[in-house]
PDB file of N, CA and C in Angstrom:
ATOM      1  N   UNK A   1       0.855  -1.180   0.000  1.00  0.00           N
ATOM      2  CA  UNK A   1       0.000   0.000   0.000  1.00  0.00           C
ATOM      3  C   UNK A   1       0.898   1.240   0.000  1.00  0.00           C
ATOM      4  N   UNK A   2       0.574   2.223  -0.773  1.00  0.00           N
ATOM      5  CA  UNK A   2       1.602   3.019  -0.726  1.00  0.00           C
ATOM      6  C   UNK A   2       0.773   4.416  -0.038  1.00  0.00           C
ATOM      7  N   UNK A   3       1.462   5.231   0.254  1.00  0.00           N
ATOM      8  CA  UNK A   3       1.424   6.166   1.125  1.00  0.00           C
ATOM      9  C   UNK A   3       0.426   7.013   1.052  1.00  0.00           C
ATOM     10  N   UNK A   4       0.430   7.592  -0.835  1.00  0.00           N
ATOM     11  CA  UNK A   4      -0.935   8.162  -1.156  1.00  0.00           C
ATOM     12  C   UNK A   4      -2.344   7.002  -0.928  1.00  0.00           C
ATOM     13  N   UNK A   5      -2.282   6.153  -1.366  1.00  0.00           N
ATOM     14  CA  UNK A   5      -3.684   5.491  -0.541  1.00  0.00           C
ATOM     15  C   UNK A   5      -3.842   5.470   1.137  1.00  0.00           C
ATOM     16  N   UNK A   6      -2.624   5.653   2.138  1.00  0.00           N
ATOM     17  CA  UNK A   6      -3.254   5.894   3.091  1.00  0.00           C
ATOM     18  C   UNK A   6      -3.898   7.033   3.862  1.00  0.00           C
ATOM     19  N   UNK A   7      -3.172   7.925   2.617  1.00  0.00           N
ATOM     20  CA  UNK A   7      -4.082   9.195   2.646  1.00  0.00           C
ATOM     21  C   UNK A   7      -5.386   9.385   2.330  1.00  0.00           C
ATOM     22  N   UNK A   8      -5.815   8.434   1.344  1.00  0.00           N
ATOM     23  CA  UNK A   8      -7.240   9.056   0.984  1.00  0.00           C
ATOM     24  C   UNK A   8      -7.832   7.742   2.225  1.00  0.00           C
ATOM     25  N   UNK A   9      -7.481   6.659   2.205  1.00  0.00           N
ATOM     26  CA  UNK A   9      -8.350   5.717   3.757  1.00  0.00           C
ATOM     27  C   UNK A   9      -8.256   6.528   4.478  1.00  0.00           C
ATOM     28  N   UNK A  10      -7.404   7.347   5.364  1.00  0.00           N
ATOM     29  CA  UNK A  10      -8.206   7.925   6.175  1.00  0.00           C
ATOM     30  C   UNK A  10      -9.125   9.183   6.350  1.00  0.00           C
ATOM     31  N   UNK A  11      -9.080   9.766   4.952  1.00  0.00           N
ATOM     32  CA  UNK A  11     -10.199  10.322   4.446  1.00  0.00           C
ATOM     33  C   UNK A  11     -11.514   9.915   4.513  1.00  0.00           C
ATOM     34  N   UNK A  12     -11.496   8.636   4.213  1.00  0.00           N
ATOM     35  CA  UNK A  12     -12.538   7.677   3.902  1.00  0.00           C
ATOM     36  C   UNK A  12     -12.769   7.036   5.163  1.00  0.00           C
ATOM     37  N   UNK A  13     -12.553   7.310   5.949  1.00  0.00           N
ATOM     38  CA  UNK A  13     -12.727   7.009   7.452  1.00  0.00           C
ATOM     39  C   UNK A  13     -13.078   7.784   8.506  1.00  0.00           C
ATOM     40  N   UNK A  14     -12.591   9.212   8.238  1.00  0.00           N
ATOM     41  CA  UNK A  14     -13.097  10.336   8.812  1.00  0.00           C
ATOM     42  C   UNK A  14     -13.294  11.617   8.565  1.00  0.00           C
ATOM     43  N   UNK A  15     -13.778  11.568   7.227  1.00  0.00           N
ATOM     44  CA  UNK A  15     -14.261  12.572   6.361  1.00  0.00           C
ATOM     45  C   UNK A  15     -15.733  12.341   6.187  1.00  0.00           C
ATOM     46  N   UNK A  16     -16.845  13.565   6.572  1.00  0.00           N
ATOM     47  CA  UNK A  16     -18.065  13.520   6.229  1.00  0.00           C
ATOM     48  C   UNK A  16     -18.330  14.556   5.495  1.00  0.00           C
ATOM     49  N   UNK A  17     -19.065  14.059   4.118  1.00  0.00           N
ATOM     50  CA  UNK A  17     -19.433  14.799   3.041  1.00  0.00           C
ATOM     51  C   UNK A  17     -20.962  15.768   3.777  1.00  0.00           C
ATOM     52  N   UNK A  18     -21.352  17.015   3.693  1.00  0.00           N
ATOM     53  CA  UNK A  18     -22.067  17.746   3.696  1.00  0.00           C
ATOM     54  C   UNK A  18     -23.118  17.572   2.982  1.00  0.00           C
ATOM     55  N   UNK A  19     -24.089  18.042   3.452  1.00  0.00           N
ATOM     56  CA  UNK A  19     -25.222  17.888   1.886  1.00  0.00           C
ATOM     57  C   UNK A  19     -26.233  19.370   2.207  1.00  0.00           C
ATOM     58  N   UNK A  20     -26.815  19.687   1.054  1.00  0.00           N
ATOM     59  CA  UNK A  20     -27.658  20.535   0.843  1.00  0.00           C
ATOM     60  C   UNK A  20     -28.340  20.932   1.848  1.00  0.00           C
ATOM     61  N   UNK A  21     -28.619  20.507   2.940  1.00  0.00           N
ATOM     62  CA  UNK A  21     -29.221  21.216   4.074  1.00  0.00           C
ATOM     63  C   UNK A  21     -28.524  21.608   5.129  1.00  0.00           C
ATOM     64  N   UNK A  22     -27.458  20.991   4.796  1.00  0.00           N
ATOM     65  CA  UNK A  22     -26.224  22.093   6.184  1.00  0.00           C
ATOM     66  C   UNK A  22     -25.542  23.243   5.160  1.00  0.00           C
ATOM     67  N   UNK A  23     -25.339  23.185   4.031  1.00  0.00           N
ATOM     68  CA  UNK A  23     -24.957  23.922   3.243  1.00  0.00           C
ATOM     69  C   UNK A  23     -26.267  25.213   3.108  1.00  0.00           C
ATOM     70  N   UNK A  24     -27.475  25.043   3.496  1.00  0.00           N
ATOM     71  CA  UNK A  24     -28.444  25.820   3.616  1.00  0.00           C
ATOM     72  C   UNK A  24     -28.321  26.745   4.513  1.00  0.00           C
ATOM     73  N   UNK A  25     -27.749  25.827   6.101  1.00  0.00           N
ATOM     74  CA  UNK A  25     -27.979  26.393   7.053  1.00  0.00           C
ATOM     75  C   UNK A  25     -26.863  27.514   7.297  1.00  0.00           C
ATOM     76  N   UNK A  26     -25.858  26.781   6.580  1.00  0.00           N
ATOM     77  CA  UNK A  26     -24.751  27.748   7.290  1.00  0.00           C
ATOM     78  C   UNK A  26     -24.751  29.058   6.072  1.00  0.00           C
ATOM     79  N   UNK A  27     -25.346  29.210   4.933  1.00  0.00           N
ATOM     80  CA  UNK A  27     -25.280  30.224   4.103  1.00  0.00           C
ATOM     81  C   UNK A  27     -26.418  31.266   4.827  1.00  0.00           C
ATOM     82  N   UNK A  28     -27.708  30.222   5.260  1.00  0.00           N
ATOM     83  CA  UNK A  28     -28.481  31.498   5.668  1.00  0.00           C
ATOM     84  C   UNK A  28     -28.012  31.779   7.264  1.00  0.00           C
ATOM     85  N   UNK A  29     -27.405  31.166   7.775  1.00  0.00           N
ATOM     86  CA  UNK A  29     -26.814  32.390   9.266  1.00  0.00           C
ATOM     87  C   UNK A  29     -25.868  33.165   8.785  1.00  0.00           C
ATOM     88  N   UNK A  30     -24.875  32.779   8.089  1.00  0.00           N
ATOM     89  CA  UNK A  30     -23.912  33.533   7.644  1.00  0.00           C
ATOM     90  C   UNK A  30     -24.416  35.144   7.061  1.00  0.00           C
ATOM     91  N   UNK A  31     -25.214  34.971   6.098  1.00  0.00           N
ATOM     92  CA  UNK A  31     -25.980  36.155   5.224  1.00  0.00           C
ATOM     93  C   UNK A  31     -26.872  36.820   6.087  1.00  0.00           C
ATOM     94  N   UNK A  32     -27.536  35.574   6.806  1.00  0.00           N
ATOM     95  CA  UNK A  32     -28.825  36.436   8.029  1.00  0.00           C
ATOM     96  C   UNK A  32     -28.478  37.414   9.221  1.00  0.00           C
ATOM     97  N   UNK A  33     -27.128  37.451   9.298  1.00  0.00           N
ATOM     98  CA  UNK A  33     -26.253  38.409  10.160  1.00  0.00           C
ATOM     99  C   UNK A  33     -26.472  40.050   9.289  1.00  0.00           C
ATOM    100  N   UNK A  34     -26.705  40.122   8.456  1.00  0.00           N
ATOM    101  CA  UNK A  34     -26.743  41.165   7.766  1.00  0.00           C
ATOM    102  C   UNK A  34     -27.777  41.619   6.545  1.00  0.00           C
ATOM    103  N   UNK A  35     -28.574  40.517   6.547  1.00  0.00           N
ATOM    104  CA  UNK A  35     -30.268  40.461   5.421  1.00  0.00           C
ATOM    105  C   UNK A  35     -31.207  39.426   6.013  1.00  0.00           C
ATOM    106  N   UNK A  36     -32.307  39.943   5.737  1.00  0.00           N
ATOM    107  CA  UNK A  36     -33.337  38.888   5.852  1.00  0.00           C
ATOM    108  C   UNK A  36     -33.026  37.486   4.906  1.00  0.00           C
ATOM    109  N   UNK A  37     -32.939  36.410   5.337  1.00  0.00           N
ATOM    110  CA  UNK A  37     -32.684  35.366   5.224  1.00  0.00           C
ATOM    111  C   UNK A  37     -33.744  34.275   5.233  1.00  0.00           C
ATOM    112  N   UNK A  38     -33.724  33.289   4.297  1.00  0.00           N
ATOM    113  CA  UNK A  38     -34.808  32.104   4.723  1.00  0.00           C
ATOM    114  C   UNK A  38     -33.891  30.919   3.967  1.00  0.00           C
ATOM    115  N   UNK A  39     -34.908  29.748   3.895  1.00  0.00           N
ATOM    116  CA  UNK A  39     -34.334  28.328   3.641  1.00  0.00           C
ATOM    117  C   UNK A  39     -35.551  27.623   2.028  1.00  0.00           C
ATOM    118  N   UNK A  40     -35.286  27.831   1.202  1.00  0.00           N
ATOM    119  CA  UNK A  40     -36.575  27.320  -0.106  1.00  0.00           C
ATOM    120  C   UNK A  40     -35.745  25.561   0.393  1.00  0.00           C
ATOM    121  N   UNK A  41     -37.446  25.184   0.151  1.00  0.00           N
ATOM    122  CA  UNK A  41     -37.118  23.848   0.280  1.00  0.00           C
ATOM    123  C   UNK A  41     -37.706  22.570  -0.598  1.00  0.00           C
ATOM    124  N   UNK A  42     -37.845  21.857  -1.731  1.00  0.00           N
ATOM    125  CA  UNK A  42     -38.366  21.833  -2.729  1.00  0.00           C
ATOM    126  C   UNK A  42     -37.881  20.037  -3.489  1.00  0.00           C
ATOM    127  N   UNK A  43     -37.382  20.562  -4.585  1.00  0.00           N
ATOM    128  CA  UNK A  43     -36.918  18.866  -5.598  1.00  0.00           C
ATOM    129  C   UNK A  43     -36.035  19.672  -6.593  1.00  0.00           C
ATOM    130  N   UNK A  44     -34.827  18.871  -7.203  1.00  0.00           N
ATOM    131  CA  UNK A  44     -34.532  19.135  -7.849  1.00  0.00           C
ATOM    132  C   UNK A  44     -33.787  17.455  -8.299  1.00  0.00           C
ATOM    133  N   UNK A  45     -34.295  17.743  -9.605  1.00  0.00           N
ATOM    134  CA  UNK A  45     -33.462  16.097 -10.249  1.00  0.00           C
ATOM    135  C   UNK A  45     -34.224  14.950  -9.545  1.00  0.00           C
ATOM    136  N   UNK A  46     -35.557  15.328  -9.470  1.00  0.00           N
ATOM    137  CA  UNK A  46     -36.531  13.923  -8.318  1.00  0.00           C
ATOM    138  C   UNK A  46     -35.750  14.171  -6.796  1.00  0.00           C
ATOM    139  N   UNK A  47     -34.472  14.562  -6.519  1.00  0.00           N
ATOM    140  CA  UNK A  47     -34.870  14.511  -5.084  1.00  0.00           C
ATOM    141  C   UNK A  47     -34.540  16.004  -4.201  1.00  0.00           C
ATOM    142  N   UNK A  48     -34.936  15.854  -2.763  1.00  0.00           N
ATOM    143  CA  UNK A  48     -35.236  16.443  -1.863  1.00  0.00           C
ATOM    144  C   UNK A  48     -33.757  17.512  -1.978  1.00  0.00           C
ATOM    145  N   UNK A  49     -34.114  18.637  -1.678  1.00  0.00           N
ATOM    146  CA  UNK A  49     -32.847  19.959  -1.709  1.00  0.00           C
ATOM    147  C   UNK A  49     -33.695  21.184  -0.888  1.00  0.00           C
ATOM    148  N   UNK A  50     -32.566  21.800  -0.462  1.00  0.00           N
ATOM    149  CA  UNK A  50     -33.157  23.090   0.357  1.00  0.00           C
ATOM    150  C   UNK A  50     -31.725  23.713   0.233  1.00  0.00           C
ATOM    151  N   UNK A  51     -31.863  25.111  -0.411  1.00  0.00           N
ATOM    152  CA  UNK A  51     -31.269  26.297  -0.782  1.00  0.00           C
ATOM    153  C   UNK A  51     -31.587  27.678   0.081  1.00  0.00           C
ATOM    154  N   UNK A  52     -30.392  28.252   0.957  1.00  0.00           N
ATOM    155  CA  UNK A  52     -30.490  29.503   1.223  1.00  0.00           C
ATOM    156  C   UNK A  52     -30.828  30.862   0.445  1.00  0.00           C
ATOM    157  N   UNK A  53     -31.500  31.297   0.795  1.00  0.00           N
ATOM    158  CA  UNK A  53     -31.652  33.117   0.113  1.00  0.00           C
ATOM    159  C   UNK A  53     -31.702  34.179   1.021  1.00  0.00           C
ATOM    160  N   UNK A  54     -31.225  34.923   0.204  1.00  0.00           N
ATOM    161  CA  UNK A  54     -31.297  36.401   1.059  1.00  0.00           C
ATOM    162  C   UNK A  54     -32.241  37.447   0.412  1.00  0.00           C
ATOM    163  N   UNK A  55     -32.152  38.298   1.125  1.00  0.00           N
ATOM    164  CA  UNK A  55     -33.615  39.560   0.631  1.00  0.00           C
ATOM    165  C   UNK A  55     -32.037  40.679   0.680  1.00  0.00           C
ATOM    166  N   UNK A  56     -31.375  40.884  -1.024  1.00  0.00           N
ATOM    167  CA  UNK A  56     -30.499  41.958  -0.693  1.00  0.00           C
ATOM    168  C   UNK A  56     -31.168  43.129  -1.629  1.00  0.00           C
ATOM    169  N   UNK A  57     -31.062  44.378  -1.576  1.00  0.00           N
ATOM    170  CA  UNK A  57     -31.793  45.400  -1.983  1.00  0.00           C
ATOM    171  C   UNK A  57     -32.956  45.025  -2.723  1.00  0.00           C
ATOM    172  N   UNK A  58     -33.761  44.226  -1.741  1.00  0.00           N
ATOM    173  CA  UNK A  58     -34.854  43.833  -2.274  1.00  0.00           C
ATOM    174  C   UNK A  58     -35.346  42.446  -2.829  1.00  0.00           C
ATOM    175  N   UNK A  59     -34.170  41.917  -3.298  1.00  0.00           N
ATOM    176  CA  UNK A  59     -34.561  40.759  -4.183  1.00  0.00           C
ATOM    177  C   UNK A  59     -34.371  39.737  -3.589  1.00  0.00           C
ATOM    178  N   UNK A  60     -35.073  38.852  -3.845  1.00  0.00           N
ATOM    179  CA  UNK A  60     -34.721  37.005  -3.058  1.00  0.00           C
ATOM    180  C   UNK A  60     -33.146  36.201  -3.522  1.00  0.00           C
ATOM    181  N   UNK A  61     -31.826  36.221  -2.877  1.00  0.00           N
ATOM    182  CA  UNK A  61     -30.888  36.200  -3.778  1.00  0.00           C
ATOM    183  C   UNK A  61     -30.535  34.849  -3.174  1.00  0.00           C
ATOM    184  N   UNK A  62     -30.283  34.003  -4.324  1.00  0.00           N
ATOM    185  CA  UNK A  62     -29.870  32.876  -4.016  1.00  0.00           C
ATOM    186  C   UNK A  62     -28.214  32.612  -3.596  1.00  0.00           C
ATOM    187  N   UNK A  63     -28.234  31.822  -2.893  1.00  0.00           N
ATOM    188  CA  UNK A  63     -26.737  31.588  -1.728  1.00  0.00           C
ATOM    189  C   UNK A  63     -26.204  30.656  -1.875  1.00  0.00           C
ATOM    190  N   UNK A  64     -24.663  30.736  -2.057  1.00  0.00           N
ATOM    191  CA  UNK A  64     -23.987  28.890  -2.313  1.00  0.00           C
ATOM    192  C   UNK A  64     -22.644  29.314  -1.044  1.00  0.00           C
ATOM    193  N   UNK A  65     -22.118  28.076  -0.995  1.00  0.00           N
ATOM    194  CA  UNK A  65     -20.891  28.604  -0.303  1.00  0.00           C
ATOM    195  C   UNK A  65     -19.993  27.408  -0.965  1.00  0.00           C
ATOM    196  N   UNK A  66     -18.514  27.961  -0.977  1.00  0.00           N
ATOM    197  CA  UNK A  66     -17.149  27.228  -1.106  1.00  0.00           C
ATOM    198  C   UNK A  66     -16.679  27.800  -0.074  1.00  0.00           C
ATOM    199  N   UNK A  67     -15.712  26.549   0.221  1.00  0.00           N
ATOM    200  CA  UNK A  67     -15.167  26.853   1.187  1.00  0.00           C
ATOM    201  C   UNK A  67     -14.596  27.754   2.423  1.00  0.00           C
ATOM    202  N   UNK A  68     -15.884  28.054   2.869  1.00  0.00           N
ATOM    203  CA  UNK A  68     -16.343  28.542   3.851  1.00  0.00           C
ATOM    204  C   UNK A  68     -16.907  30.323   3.487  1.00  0.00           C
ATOM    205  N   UNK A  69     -17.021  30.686   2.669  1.00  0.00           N
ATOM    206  CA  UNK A  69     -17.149  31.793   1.986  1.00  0.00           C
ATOM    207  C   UNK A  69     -18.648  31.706   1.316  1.00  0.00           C
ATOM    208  N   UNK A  70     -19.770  32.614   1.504  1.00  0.00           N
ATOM    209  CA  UNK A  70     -20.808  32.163   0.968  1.00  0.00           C
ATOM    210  C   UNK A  70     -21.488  33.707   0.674  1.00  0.00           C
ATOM    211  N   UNK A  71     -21.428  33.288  -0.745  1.00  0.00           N
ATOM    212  CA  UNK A  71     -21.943  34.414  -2.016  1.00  0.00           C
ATOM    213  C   UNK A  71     -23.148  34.081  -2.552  1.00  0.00           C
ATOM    214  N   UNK A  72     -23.389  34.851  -3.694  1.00  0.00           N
ATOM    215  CA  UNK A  72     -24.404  35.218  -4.524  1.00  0.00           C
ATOM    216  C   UNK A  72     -24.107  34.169  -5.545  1.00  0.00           C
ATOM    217  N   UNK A  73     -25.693  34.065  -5.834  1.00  0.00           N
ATOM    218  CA  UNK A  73     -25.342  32.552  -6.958  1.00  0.00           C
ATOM    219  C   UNK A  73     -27.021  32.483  -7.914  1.00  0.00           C
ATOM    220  N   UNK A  74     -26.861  32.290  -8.705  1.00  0.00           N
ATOM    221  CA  UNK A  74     -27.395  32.228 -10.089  1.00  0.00           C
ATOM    222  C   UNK A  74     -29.082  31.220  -9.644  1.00  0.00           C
ATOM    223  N   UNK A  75     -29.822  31.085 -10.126  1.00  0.00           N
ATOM    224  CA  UNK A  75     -30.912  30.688  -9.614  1.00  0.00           C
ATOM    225  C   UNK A  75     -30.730  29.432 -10.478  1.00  0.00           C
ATOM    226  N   UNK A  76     -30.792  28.179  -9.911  1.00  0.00           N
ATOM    227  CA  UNK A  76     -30.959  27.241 -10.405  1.00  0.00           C
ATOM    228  C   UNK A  76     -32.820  26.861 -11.418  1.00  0.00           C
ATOM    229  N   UNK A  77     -32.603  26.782 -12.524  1.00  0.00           N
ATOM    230  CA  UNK A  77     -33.924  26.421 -13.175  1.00  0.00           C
ATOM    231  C   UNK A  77     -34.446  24.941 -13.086  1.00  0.00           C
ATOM    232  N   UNK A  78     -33.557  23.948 -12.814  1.00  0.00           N
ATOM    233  CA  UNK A  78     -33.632  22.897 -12.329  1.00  0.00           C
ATOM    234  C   UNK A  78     -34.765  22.340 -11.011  1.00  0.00           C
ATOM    235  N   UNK A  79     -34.555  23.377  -9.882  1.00  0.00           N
ATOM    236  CA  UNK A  79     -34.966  23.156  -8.286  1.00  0.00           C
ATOM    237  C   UNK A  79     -36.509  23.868  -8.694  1.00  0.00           C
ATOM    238  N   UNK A  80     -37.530  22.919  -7.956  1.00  0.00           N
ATOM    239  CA  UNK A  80     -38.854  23.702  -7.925  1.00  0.00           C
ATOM    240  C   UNK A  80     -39.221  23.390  -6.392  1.00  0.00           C
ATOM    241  N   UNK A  81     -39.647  24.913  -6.033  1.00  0.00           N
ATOM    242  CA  UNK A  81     -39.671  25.104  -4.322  1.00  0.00           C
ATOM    243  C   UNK A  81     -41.198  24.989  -4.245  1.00  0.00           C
ATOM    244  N   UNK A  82     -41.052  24.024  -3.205  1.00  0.00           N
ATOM    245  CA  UNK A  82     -42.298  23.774  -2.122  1.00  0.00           C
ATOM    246  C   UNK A  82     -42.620  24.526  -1.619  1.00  0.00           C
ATOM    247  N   UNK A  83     -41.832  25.368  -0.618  1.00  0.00           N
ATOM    248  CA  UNK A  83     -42.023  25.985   0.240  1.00  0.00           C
ATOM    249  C   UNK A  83     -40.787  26.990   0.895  1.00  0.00           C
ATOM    250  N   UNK A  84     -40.696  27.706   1.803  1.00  0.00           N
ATOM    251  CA  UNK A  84     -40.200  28.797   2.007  1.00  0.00           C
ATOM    252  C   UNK A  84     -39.756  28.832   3.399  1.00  0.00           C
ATOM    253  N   UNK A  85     -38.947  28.606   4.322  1.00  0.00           N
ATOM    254  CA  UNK A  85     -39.062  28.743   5.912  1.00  0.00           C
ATOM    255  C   UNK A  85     -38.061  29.792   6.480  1.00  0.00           C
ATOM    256  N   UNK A  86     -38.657  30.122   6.965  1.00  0.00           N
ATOM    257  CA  UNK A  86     -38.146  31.315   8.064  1.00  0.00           C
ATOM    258  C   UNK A  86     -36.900  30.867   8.883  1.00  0.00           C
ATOM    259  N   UNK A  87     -35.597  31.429   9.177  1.00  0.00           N
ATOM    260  CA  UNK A  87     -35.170  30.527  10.673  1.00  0.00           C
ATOM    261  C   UNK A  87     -35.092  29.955  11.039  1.00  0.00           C
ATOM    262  N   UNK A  88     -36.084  30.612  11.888  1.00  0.00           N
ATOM    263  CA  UNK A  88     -36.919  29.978  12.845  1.00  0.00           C
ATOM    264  C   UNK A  88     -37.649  28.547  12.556  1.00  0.00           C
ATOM    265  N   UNK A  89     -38.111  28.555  11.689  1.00  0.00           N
ATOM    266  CA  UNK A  89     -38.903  27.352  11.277  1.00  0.00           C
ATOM    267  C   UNK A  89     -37.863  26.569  10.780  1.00  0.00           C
ATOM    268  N   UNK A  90     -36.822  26.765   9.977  1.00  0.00           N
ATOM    269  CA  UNK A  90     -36.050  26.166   9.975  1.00  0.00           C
ATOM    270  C   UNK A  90     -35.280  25.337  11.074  1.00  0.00           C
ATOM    271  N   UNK A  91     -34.917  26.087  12.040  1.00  0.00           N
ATOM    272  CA  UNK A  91     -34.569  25.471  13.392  1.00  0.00           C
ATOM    273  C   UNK A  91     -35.406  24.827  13.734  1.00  0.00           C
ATOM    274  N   UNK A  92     -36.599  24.931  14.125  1.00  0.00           N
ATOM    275  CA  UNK A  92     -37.568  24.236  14.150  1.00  0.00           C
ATOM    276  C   UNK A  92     -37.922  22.764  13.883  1.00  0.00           C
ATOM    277  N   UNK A  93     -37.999  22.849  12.513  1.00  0.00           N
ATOM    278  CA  UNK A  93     -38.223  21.585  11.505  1.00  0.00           C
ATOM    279  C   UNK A  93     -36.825  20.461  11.550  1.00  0.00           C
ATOM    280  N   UNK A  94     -35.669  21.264  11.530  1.00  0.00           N
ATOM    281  CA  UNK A  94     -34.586  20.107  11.671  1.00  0.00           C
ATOM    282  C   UNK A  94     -33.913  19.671  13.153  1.00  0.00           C
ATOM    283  N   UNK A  95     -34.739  19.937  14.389  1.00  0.00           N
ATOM    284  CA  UNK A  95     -34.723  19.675  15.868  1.00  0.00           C
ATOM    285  C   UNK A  95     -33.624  18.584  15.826  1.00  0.00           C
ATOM    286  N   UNK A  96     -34.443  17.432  15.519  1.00  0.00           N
ATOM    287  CA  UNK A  96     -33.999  16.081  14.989  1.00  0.00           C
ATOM    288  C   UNK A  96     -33.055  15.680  14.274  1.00  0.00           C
ATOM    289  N   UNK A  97     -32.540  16.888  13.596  1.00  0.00           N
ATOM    290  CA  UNK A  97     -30.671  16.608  12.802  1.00  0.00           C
ATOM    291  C   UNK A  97     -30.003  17.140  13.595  1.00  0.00           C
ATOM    292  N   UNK A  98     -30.322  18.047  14.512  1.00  0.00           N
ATOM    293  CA  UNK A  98     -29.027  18.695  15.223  1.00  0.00           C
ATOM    294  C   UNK A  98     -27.998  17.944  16.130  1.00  0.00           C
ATOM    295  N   UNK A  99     -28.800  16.545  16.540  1.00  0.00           N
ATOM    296  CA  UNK A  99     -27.533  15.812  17.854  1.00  0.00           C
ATOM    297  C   UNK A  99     -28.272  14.369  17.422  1.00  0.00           C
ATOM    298  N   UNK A 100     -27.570  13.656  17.997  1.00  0.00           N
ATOM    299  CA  UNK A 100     -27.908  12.168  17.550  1.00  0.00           C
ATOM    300  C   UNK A 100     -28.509  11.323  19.198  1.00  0.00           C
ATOM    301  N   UNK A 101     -28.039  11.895  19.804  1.00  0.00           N
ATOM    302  CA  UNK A 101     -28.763  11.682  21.271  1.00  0.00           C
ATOM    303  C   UNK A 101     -28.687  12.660  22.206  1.00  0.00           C
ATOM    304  N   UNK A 102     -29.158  12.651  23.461  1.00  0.00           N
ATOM    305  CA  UNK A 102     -28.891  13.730  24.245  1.00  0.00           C
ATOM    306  C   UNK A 102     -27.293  13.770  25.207  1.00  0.00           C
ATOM    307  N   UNK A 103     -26.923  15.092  24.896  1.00  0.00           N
ATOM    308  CA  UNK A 103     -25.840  15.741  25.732  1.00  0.00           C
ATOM    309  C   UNK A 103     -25.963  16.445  26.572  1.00  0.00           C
TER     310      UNK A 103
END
């Protein structure tokens, strides 16, 4: 085994990939420090996605982040939104992802 494969095993051992709803969350606190903020939550490609937006001079602006930096981003025509949540409701609704048992 050579050295670069034990680099990516332990990648592959303690590396967790992100998905679309923590990538939600952390664009709309990030942005919500400074705009009204919410969470669209909807389908895209048959499955389940939820995308941050902001309200900047007015407009509903859609939010992505790289690495750790989270901008302005192009409206996907793909994603069709269900629905819309506040925050709050956001916090709310994902109670149940935040810890895996009690601490």
């Amino acid at each position: 085994m050579s050295w670069l494969s034990d680099i990516f095993g332990i990648f592959r051992k303690r590396g967790i990939m992100g998905v679309c709803r923590h990538d939600a969350t952390y664009c709309m606190m990030v942005y919500g420090e400074h705009y009204p903020a919410r969470v669209a939550v909807g389908w895209r490609g048959g499955q389940y996605h939820a995308q941050a937006q902001a309200k900047i001079d007015g407009v509903w602006t859609w939010l992505t982040s790289s690495l750790g930096t989270v901008y302005p981003t192009k409206e996907d025509p793909t994603f069709r939104v269900d629905l819309y949540a506040t925050p709050d409701a956001w916090w709310a609704g994902n109670k149940n992802l935040l810890a895996k048992e009690e601490i």
